[in-house]
C-alpha atoms as a PDB file:
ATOM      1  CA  UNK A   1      24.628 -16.112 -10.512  1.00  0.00           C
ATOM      2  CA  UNK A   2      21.863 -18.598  -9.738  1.00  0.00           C
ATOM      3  CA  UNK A   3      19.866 -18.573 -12.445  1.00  0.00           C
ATOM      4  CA  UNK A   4      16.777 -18.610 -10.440  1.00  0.00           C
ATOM      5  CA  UNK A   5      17.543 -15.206  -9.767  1.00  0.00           C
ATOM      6  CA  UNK A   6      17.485 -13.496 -13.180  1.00  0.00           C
ATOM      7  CA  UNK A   7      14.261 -13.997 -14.976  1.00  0.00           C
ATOM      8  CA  UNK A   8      13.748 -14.017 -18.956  1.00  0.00           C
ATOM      9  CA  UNK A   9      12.239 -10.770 -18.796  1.00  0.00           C
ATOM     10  CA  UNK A  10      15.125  -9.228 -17.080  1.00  0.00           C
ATOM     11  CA  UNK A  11      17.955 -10.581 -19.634  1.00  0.00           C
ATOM     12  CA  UNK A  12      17.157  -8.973 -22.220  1.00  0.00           C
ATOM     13  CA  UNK A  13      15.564  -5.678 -23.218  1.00  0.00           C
ATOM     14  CA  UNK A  14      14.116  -4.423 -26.833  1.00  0.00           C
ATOM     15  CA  UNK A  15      18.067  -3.581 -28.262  1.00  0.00           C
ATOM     16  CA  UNK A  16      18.700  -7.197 -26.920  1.00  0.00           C
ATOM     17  CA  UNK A  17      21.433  -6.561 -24.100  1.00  0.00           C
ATOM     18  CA  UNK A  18      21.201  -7.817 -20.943  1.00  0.00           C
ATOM     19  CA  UNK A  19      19.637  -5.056 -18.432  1.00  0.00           C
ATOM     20  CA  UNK A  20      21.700  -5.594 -15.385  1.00  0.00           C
ATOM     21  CA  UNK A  21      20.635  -2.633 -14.043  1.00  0.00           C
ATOM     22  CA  UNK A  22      17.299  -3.781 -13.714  1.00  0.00           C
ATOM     23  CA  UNK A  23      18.511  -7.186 -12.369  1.00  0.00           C
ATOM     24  CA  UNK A  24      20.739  -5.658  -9.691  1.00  0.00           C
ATOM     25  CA  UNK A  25      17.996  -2.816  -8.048  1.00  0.00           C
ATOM     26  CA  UNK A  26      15.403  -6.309  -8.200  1.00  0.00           C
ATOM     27  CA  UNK A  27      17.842  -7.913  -5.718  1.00  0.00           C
ATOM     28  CA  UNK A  28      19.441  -5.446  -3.870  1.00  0.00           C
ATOM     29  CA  UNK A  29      16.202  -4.173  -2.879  1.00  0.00           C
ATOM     30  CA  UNK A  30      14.715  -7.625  -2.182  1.00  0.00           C
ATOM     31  CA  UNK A  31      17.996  -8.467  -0.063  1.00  0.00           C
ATOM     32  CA  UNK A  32      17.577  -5.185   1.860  1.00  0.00           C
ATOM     33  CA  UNK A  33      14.311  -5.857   2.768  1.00  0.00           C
ATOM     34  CA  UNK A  34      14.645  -9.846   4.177  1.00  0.00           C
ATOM     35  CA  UNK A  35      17.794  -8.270   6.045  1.00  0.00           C
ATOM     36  CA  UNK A  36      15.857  -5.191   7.050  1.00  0.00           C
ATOM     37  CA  UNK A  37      13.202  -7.626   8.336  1.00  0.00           C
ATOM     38  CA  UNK A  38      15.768 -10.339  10.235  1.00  0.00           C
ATOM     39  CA  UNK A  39      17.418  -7.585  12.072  1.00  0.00           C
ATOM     40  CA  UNK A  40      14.388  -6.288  13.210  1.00  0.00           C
ATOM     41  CA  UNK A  41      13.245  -9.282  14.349  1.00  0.00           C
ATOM     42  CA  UNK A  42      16.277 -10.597  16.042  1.00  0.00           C
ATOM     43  CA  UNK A  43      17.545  -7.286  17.292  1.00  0.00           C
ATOM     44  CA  UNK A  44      14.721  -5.019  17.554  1.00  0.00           C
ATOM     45  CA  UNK A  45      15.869  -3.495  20.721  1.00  0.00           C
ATOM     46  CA  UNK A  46      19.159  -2.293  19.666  1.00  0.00           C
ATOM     47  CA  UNK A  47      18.015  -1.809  15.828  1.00  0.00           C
ATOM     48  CA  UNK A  48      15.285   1.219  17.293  1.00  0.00           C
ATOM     49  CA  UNK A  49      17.837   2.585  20.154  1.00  0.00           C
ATOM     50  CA  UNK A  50      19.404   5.478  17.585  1.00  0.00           C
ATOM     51  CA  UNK A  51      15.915   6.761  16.555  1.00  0.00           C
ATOM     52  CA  UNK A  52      14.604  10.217  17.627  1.00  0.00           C
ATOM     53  CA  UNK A  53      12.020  10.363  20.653  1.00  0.00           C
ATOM     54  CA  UNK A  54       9.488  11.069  17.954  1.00  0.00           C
ATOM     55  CA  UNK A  55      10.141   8.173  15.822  1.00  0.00           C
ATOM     56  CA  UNK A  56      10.891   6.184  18.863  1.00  0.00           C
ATOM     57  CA  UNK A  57       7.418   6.681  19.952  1.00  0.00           C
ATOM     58  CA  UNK A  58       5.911   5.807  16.496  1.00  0.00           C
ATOM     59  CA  UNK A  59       7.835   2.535  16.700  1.00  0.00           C
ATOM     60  CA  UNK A  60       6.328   1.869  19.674  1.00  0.00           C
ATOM     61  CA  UNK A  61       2.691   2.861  19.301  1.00  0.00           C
ATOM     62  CA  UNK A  62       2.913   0.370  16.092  1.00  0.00           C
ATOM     63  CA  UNK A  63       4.117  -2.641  18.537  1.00  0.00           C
ATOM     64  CA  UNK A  64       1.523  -1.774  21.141  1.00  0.00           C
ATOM     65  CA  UNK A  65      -1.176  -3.182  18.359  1.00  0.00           C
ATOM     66  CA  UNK A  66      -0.180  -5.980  17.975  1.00  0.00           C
ATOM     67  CA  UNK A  67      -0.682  -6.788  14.778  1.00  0.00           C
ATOM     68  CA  UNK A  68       0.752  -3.800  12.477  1.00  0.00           C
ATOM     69  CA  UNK A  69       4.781  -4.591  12.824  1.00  0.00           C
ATOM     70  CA  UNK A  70       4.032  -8.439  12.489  1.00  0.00           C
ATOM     71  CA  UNK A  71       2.157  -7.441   9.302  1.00  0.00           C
ATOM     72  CA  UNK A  72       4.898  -4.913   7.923  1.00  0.00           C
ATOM     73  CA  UNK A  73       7.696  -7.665   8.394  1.00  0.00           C
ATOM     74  CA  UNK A  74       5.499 -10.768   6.698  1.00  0.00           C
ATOM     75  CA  UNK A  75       4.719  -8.188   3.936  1.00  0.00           C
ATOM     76  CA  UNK A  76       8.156  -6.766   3.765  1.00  0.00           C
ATOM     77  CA  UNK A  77       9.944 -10.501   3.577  1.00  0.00           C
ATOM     78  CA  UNK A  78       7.085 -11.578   0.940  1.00  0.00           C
ATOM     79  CA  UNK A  79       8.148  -8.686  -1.573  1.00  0.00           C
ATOM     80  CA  UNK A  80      11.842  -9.179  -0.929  1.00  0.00           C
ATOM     81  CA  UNK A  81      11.108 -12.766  -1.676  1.00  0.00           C
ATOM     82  CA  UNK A  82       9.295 -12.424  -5.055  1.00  0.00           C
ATOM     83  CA  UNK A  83      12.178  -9.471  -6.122  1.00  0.00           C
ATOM     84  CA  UNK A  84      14.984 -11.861  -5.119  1.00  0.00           C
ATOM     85  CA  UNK A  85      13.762 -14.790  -7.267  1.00  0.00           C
ATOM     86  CA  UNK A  86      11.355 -12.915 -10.388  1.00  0.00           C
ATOM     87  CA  UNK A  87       8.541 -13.853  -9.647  1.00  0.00           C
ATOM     88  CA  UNK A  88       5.221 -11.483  -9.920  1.00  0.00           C
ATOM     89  CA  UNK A  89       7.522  -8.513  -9.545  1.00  0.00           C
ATOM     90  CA  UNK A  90       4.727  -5.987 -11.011  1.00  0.00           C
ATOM     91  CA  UNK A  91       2.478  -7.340  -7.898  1.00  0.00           C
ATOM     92  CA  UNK A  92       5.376  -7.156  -5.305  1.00  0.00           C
ATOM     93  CA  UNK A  93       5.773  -3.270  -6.576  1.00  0.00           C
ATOM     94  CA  UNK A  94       2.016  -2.530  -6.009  1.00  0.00           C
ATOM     95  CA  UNK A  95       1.797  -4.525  -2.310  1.00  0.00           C
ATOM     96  CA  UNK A  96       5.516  -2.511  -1.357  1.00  0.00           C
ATOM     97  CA  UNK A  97       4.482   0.933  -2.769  1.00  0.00           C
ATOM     98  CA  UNK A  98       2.555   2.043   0.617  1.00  0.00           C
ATOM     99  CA  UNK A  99       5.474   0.527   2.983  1.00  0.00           C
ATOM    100  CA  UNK A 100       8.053   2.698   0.227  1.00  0.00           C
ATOM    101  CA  UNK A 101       5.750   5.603   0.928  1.00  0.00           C
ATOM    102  CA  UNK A 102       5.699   5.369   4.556  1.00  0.00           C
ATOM    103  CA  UNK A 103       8.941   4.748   5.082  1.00  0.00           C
ATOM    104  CA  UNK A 104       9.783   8.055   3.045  1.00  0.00           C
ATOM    105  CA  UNK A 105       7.622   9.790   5.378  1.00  0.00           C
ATOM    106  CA  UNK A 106       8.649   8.340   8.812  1.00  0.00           C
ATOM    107  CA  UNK A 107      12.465   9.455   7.770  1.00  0.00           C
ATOM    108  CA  UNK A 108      11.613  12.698   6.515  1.00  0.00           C
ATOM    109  CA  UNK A 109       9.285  14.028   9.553  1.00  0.00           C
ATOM    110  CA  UNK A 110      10.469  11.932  12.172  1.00  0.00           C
ATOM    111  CA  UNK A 111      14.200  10.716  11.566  1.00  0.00           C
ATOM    112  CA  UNK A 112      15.597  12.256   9.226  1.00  0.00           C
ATOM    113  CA  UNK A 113      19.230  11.985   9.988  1.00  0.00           C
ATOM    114  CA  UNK A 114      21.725  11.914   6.521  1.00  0.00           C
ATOM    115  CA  UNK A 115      22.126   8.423   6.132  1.00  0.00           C
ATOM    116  CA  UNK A 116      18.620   7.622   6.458  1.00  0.00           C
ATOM    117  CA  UNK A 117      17.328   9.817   3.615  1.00  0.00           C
ATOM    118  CA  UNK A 118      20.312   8.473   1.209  1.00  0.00           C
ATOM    119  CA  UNK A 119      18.915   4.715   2.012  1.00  0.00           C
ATOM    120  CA  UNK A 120      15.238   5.981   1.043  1.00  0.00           C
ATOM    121  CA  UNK A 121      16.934   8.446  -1.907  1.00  0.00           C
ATOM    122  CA  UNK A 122      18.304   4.785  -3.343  1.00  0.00           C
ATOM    123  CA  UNK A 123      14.905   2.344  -2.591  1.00  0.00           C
ATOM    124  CA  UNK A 124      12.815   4.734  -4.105  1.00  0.00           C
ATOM    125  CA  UNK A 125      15.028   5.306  -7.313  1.00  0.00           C
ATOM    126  CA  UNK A 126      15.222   1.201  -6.948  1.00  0.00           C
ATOM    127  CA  UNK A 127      11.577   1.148  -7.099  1.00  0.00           C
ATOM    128  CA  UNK A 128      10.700   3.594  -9.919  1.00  0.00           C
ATOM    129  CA  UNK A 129      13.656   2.200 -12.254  1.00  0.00           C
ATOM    130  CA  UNK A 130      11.864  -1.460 -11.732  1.00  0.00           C
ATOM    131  CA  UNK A 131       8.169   0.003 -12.185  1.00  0.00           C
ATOM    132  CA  UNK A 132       9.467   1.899 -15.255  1.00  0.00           C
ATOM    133  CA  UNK A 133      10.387  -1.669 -16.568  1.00  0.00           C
ATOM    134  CA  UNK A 134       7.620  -3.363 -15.857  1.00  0.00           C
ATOM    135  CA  UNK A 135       4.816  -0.488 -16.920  1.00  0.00           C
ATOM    136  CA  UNK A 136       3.104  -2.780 -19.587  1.00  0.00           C
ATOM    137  CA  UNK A 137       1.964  -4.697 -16.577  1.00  0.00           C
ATOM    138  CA  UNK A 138       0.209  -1.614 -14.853  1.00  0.00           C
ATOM    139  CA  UNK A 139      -1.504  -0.111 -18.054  1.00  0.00           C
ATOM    140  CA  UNK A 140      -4.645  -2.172 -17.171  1.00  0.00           C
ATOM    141  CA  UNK A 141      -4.834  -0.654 -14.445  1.00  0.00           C
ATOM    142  CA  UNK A 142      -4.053   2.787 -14.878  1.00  0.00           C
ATOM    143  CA  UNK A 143      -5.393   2.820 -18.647  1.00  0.00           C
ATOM    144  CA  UNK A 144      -9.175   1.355 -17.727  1.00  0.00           C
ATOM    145  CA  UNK A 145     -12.176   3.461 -19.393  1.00  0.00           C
ATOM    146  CA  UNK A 146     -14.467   5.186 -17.100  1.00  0.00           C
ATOM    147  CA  UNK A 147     -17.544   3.082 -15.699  1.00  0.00           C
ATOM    148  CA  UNK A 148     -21.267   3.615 -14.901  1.00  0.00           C
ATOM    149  CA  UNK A 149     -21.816   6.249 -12.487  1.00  0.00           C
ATOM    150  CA  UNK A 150     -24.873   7.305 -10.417  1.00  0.00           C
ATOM    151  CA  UNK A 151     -24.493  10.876 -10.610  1.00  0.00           C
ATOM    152  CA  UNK A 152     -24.609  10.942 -14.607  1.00  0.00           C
ATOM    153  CA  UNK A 153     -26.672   8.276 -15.096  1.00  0.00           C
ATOM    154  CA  UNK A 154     -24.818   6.831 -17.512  1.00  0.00           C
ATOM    155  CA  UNK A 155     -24.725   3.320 -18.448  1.00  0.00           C
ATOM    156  CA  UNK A 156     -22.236   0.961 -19.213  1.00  0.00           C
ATOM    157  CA  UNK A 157     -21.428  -2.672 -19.297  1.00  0.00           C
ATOM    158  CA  UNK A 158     -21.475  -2.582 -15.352  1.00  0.00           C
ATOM    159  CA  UNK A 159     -24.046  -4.455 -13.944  1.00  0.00           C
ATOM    160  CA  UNK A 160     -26.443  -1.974 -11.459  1.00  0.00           C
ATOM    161  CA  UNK A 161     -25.444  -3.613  -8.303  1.00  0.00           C
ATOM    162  CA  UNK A 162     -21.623  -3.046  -9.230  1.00  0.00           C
ATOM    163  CA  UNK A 163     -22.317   0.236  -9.916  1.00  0.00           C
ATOM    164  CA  UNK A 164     -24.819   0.829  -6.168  1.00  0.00           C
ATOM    165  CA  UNK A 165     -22.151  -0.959  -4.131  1.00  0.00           C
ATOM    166  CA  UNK A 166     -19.275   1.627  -6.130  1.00  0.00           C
ATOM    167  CA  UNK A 167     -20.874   4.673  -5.448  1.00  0.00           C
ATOM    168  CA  UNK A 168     -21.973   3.358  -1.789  1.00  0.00           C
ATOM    169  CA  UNK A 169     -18.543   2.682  -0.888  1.00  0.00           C
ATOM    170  CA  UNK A 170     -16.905   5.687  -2.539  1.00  0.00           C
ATOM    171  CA  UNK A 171     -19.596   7.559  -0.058  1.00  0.00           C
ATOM    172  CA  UNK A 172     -18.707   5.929   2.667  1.00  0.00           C
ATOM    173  CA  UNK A 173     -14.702   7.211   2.440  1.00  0.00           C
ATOM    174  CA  UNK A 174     -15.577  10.679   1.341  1.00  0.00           C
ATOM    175  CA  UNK A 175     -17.277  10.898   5.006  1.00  0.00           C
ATOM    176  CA  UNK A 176     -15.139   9.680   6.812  1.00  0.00           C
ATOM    177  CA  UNK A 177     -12.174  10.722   4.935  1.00  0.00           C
ATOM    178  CA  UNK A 178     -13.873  14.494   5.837  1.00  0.00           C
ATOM    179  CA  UNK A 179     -14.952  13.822   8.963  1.00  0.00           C
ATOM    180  CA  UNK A 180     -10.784  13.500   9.681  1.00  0.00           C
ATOM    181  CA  UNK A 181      -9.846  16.145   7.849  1.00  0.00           C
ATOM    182  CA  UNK A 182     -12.625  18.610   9.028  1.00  0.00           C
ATOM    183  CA  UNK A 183     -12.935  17.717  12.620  1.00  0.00           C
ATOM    184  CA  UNK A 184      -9.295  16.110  12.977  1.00  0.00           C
ATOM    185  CA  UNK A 185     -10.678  12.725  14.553  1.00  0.00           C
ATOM    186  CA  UNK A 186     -12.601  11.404  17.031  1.00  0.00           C
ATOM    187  CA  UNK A 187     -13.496  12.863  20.093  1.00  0.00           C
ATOM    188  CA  UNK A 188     -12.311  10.336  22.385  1.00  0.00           C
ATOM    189  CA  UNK A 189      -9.734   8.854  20.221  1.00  0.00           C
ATOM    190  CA  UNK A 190      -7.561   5.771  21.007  1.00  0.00           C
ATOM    191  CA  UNK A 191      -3.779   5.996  21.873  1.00  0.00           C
ATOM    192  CA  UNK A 192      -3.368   4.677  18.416  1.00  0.00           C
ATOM    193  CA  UNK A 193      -4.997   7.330  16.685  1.00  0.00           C
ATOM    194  CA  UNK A 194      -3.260   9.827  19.163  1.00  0.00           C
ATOM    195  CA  UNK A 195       0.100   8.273  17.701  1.00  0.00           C
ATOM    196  CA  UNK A 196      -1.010   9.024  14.081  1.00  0.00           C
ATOM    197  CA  UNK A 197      -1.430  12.262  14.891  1.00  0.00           C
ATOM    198  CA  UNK A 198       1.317  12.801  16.641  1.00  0.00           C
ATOM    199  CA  UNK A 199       3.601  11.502  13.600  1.00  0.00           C
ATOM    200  CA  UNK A 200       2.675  14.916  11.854  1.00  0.00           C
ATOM    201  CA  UNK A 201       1.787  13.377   8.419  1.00  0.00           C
ATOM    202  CA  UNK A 202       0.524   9.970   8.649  1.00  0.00           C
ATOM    203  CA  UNK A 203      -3.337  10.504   9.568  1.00  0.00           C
ATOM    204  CA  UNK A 204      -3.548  13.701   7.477  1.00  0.00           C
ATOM    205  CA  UNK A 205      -2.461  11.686   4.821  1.00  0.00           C
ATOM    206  CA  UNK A 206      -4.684   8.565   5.321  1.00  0.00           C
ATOM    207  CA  UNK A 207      -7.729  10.824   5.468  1.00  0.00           C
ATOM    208  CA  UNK A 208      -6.893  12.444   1.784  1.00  0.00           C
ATOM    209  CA  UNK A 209      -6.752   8.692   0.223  1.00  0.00           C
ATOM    210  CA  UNK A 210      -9.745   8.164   1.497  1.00  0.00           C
ATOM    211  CA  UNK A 211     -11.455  11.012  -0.151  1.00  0.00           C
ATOM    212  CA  UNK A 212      -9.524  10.569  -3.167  1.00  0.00           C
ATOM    213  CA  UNK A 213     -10.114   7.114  -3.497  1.00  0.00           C
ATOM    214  CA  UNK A 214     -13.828   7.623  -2.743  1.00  0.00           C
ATOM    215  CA  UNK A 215     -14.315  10.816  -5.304  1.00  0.00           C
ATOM    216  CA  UNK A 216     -12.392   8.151  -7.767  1.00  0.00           C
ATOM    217  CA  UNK A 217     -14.971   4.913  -6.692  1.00  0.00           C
ATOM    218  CA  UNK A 218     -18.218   7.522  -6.947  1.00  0.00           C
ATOM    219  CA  UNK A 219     -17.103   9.083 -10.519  1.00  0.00           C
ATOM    220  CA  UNK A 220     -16.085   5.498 -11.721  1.00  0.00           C
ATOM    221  CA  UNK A 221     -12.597   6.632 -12.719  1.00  0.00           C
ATOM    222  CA  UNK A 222      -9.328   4.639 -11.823  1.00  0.00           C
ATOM    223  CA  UNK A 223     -11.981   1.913 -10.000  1.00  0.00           C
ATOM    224  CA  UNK A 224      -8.926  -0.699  -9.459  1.00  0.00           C
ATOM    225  CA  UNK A 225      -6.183   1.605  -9.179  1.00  0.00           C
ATOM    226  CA  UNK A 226      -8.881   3.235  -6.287  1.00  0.00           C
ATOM    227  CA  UNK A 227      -9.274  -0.228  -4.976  1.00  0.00           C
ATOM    228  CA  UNK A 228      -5.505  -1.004  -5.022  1.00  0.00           C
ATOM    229  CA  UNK A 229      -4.899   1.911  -2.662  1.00  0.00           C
ATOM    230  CA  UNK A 230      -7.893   0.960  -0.500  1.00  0.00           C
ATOM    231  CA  UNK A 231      -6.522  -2.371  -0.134  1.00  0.00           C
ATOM    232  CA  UNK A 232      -3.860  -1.608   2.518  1.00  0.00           C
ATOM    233  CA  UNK A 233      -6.501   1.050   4.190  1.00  0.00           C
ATOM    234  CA  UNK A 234      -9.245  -1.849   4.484  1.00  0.00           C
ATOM    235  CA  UNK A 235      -6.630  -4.321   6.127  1.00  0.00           C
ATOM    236  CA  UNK A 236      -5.081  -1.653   8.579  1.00  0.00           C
ATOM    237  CA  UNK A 237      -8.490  -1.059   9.410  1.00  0.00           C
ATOM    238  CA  UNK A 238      -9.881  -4.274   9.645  1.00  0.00           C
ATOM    239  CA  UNK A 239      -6.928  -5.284  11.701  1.00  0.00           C
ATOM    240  CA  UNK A 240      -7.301  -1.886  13.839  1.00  0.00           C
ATOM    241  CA  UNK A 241     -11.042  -3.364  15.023  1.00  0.00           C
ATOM    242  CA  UNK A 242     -10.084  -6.766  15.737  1.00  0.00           C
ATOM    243  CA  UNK A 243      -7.171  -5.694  17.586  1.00  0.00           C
ATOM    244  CA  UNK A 244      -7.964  -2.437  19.576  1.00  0.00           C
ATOM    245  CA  UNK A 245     -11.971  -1.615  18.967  1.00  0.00           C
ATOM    246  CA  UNK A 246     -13.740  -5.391  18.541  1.00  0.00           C
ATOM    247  CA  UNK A 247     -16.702  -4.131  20.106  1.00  0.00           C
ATOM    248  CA  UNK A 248     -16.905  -0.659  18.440  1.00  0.00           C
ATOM    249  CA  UNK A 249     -19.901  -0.149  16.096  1.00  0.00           C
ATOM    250  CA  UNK A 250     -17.513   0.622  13.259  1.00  0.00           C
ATOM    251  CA  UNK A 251     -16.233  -2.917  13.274  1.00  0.00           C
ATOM    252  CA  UNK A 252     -19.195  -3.969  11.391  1.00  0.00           C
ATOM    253  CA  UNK A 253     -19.067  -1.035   9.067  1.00  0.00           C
ATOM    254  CA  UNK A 254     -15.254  -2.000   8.077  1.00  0.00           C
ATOM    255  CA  UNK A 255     -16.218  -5.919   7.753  1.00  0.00           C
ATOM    256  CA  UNK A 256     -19.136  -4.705   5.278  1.00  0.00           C
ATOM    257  CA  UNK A 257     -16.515  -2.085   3.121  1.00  0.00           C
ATOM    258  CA  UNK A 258     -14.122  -5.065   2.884  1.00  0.00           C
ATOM    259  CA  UNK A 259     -16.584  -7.281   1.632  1.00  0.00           C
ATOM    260  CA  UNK A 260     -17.878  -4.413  -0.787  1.00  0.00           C
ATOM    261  CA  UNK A 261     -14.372  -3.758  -1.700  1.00  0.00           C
ATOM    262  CA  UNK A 262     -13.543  -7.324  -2.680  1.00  0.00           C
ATOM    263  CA  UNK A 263     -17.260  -8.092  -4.667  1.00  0.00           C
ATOM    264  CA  UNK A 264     -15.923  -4.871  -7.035  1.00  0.00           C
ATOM    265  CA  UNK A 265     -12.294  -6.710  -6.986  1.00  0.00           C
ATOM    266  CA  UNK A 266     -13.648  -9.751  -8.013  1.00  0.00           C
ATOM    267  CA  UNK A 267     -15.701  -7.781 -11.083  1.00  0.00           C
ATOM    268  CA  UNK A 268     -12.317  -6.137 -12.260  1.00  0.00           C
ATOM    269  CA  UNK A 269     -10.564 -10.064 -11.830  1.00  0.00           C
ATOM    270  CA  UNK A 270      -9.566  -9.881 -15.174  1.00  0.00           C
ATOM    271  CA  UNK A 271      -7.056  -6.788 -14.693  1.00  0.00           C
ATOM    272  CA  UNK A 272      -6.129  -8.369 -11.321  1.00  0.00           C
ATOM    273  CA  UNK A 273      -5.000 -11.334 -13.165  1.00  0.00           C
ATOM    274  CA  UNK A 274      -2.481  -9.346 -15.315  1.00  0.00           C
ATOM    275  CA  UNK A 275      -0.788  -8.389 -12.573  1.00  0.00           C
ATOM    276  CA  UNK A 276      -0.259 -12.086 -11.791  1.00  0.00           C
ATOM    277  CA  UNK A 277       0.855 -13.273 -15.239  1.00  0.00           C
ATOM    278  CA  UNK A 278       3.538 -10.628 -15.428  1.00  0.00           C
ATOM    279  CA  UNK A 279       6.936 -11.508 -14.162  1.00  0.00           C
END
C-alpha cells in the first residue's frame, strides 16, 4: 500500500500494533465518497432514477438552487480526499459530520429502502470508529471552560466586545430558530423552503440548531463547538440569499451573522488551529 496512504498516527496505537481497522474505515469511506461524488456527477440522471417521489423531489429542489449540490460534491470530494491520504482527518470529520447527518436522515424519512440504511449503518460506524481515534483532537473543543456572559455578569478573560457580539448573535438564532418552530416559516415562503418542509425532518431540525446553538453562544458554553455547527447553517444561508433572495432584507442580516460568527472564530483561533495540527 502506498505509503502516502497510511499516516504515522494510524500505524501504530498505544499497545504498538498496527490499527488497520482504523486505516481501512479512513479509506473506504474516503473512496466511497470521491466515487459517490463521480457518479453523481457523470450519471446523475440514472444515479437518482430508483429514488422515491419524495426523495426524488428533494433531489431536485436541491439542484433548482444552484449552488447546494455543487457545494455537497466539492465538500464531499475534499473530505474523501484528506481521509484517503491522512491528512487533517479530525477537520475532515467535523466539515463531513452534517453531510453524515443528513444523509442518515434523507434515507430514513425519504428512501429508506434495505440497502440504503446498511450503506448509512456502515459510514456512520466508519465515522464514529475514526472520531473515537482521533478524540484528543476534539477535547479543545468540547472540553473549553465557560466564558463571560451577559446575563450573569460575569467576567472573564473575554474581551466586552467578544462577549456583546456572543450574546447578540446567540439572540439573533434563538428568534429565528423560534420564529420556525412556533410559526412553522414564513408566510410567503420560497419553493425552497416549501421543499424543506416537505422532507418531514430537515427544517424542523435546522430550526432546533439554531436555538441550541444560540442558548449555547448566549450562556457562553460550548462557544466553538456552537460555532462549528453554525458554520454549515451560515454558508447554506449565505448561499440561500445570493442564490434565491439577493434582494431580501435578510441578506444583510446573514452577511452581518457571518461576519459576527467569524470575528468570535478568529478569538477561539487557537482551538481552531488544533484541529489543523492533528493528522
Amino acid at each position: 500500500m502506498d505509503q502516502g496512504v497510511i499516516r504515522p498516527s494510524d500505524r501504530i496505537n498505544r499497545s504498538g500494533s498496527l490499527t488497520w481497522a482504523i486505516v481501512i474505515a479512513r479509506v473506504l469511506l474516503g473512496a466511497l465518497l470521491i466515487i459517490s461524488v463521480v457518479v453523481r456527477l457523470f450519471f446523475g440522471e440514472q444515479s437518482s432514477s430508483g429514488f422515491p417521489p419524495g426523495a426524488q423531489a428533494w433531489i431536485s429542489a436541491m439542484d433548482a438552487t444552484g449552488y447546494l449540490r455543487p457545494l455537497l460534491f466539492l465538500t464531499e470530494f475534499i473530505v474523501g480526499i484528506a481521509l484517503i491520504i491522512g491528512r487533517f482527518v479530525p477537520l475532515a470529520l467535523i466539515v463531513f459530520a452534517p453531510i453524515q447527518i443528513n444523509i442518515t436522515l434523507f434515507h430514513l424519512f425519504l428512501d429508506p429502502r434495505p440497502i440504503r440504511l446498511v450503506q448509512i449503518v456502515l459510514m456512520s460506524a466508519a465515522c464514529v470508529l475514526l472520531a473515537w481515534h482521533h478524540r484528543h483532537a476534539f477535547a479543545p473543543i468540547l472540553q473549553a471552560p465557560p466564558q463571560a456572559t451577559l446575563l450573569t455578569l460575569r467576567q472573564g478573560a473575554e474581551s466586552t466586545t467578544s462577549m456583546v457580539v456572543r450574546t447578540l448573535l446567540g439572540a439573533l438564532f434563538v428568534v429565528t430558530g423560534l420564529a420556525k418552530l412556533i410559526f412553522g416559516g414564513p408566510q410567503e415562503p420560497t419553493a425552497f423552503v416549501i421543499a424543506m418542509q416537505e422532507t418531514g425532518y430537515l427544517y424542523t431540525l435546522l430550526a432546533q440548531l439554531e436555538v441550541l446553538v444560540g442558548v449555547a453562544l448566549i450562556s457562553g458554553r460550548l462557544v466553538l463547538l456552537a460555532l462549528i455547527v453554525l458554520t454549515p447553517l451560515l454558508v447554506n444561508i449565505l448561499a440561500y440569499h445570493l442564490f434565491i433572495e439577493l434582494t431580501s432584507p435578510m441578506s444583510l442580516v446573514a452577511v452581518l451573522a457571518t461576519v459576527a460568527a467569524s470575528y468570535l472564530t478568529w478569538q477561539e483561533r487557537e482551538r481552531v488551529w488544533h484541529l489543523f495540527r492533528s493528522v
